[in-house]
C-alpha atoms as a PDB file:
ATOM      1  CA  UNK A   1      -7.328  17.941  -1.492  1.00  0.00           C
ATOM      2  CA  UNK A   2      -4.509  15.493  -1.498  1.00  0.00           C
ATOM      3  CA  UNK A   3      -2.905  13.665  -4.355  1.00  0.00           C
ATOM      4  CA  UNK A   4      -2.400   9.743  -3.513  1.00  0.00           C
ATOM      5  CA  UNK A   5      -1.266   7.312  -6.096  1.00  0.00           C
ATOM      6  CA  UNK A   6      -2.442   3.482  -5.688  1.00  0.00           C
ATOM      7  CA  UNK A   7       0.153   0.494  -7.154  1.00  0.00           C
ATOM      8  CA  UNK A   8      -0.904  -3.291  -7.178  1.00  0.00           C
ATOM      9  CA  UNK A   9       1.743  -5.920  -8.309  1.00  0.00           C
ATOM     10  CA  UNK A  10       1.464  -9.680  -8.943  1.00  0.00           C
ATOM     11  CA  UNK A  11       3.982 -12.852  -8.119  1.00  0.00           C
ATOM     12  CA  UNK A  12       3.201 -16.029  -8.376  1.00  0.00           C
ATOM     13  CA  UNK A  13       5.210 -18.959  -7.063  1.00  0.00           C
ATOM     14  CA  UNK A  14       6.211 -22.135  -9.314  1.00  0.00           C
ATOM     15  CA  UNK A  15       4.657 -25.165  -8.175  1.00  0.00           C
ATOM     16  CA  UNK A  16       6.971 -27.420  -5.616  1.00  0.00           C
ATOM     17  CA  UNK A  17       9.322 -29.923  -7.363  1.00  0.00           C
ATOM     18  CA  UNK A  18       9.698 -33.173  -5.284  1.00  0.00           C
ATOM     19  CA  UNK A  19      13.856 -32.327  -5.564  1.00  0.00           C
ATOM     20  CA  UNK A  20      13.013 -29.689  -3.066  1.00  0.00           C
ATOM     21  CA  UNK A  21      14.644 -26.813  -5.650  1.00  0.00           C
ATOM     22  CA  UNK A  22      14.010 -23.490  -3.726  1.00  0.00           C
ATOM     23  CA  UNK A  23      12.265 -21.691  -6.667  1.00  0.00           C
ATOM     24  CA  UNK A  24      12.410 -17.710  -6.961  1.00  0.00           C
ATOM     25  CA  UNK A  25       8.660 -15.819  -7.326  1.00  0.00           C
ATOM     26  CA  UNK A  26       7.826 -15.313 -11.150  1.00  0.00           C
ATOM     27  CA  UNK A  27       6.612 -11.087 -11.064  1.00  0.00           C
ATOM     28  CA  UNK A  28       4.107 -12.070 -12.760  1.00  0.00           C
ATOM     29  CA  UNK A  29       2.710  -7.428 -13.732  1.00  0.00           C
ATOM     30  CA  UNK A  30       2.713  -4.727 -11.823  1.00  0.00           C
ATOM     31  CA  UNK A  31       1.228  -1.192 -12.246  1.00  0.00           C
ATOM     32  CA  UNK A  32      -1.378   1.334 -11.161  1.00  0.00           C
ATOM     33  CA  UNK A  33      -4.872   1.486 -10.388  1.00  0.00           C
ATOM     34  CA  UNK A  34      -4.737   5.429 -10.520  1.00  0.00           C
ATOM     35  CA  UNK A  35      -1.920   8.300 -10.290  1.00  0.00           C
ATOM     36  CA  UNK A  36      -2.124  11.742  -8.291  1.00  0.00           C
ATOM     37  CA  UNK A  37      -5.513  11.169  -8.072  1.00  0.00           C
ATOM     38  CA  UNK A  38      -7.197  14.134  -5.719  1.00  0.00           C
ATOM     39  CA  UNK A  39      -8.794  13.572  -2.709  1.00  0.00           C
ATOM     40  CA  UNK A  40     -10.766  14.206   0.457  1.00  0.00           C
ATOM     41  CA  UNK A  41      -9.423  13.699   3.735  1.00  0.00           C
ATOM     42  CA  UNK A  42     -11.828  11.417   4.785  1.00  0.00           C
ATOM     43  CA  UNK A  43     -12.085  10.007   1.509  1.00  0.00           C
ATOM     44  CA  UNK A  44      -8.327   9.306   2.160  1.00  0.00           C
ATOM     45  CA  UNK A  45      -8.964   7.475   5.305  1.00  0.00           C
ATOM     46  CA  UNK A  46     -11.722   6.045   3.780  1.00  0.00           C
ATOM     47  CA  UNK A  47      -9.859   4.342   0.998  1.00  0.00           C
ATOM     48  CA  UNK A  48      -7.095   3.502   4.144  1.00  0.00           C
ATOM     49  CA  UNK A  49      -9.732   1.517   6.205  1.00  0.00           C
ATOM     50  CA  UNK A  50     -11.836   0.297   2.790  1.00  0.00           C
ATOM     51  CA  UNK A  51      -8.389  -1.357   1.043  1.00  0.00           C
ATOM     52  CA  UNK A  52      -7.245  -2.621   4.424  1.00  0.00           C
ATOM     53  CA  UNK A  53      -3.620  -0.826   4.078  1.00  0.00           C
ATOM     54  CA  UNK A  54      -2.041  -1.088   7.073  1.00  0.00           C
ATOM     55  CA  UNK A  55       0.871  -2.428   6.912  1.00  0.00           C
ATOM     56  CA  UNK A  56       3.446   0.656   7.125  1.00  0.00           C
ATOM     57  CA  UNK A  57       6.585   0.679   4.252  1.00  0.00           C
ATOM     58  CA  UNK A  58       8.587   1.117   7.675  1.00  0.00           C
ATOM     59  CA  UNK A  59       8.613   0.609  11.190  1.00  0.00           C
ATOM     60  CA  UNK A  60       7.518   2.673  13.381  1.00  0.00           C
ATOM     61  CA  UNK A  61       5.493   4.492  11.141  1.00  0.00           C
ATOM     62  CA  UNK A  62       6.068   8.278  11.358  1.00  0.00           C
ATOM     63  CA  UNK A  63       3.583   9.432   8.186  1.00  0.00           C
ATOM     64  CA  UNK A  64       6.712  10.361   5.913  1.00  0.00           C
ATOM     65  CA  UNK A  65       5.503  11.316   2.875  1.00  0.00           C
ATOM     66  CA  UNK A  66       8.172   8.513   1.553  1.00  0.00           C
ATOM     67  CA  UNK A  67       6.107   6.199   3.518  1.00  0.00           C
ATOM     68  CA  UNK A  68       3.729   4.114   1.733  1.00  0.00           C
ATOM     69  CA  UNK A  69       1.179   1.401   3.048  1.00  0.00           C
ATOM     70  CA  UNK A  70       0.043  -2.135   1.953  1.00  0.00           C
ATOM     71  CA  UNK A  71      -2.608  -4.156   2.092  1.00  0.00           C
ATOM     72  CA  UNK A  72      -1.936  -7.914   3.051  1.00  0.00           C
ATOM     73  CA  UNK A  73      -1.233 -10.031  -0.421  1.00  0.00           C
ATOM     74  CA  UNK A  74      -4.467 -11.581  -1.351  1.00  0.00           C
ATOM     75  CA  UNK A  75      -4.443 -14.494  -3.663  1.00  0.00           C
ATOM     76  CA  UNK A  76      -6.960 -15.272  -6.915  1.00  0.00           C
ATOM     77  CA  UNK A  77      -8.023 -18.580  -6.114  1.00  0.00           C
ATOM     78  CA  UNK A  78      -8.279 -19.401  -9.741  1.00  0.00           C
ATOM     79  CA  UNK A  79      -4.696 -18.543 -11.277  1.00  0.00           C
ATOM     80  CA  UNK A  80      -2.852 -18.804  -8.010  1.00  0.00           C
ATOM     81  CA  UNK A  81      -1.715 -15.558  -8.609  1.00  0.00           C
ATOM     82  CA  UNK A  82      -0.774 -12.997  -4.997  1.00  0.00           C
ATOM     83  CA  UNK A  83      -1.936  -9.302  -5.715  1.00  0.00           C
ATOM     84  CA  UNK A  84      -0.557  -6.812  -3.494  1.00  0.00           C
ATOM     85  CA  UNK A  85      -1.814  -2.847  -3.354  1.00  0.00           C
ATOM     86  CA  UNK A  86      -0.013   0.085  -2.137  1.00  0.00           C
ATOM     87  CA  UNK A  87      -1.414   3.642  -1.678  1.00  0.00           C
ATOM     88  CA  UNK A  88       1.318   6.399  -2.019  1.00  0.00           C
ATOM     89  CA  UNK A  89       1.800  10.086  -1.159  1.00  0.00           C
ATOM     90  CA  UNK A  90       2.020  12.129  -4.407  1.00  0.00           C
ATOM     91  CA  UNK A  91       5.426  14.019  -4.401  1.00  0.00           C
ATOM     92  CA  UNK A  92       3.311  16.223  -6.845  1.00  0.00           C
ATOM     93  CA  UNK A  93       1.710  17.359  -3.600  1.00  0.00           C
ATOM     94  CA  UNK A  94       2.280  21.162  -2.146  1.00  0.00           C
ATOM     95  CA  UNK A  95       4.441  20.895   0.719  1.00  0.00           C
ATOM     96  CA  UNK A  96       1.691  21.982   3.073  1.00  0.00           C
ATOM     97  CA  UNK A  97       0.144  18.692   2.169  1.00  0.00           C
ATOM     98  CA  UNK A  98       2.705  16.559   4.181  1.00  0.00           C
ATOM     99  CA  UNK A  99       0.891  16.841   7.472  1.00  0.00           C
ATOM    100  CA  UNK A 100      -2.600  15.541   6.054  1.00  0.00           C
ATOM    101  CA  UNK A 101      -0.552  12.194   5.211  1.00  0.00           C
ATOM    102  CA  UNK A 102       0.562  11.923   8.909  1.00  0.00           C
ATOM    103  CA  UNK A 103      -2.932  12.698  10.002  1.00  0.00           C
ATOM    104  CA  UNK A 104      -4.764   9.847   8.170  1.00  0.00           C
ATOM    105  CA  UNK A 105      -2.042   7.165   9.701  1.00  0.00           C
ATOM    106  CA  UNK A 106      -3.398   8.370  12.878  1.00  0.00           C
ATOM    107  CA  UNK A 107      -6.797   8.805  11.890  1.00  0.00           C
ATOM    108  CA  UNK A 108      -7.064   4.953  10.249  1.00  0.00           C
ATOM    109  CA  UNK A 109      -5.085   3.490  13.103  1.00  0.00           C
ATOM    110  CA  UNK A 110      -1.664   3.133  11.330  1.00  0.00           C
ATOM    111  CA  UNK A 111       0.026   5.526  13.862  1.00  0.00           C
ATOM    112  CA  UNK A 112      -0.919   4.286  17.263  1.00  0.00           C
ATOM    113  CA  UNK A 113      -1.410   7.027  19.967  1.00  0.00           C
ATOM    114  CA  UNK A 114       1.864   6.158  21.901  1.00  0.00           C
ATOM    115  CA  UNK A 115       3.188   6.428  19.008  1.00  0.00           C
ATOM    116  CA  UNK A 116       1.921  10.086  17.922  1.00  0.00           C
END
């Protein structure tokens, strides 16, 4: 089993102003969807593929376990409001755990083979 912790946070963006006024994102909440929740290996690179988190906290990804990955923000069509998710490696983890991290990049595609 393997701990993995999954974040989501929200922006929004203030409607254009005809001035042309470059206008800062409001954060609009952030927070988690669950904490050092256990896991299955394949249930990890199940959740990988499912969530579409691909997008690597760094480039090239190496499967740190200070890496994290994204999904692509998706945007609520009714409030305008991006969401953005985030699955992270539990530092509550045993060490031994580290390599099973690496090992779903590769296994969901995150770590390409000329890469490994």
């Amino acid at each position: 089993m393997i701990l993995v912790t999954k974040t989501w946070e929200e922006i929004s963006f203030p409607t254009y102003t005809p001035a042309g006024d470059e206008a800062e994102p409001n954060f609009e909440d952030d927070g988690f969807d669950f904490i050092d929740e256990p896991m299955g290996f394949r249930e990890l690179v199940g959740l990988i593929e499912d969530e579409a988190c691909k997008m690597p906290s760094c480039w090239p990804a190496g499967g740190s376990t200070f890496e994290w990955l994204s999904a692509e923000p998706q945007m609520d069509m009714q409030t305008g409001v991006w969401r953005t998710i985030a699955l992270h490696y539990s530092q509550k983890n045993p060490t031994r755990n580290a390599k099973y991290w690496r090992w779903a990049f590769k296994a969901a595609g995150v770590i390409k083979k000329a890469q490994a």
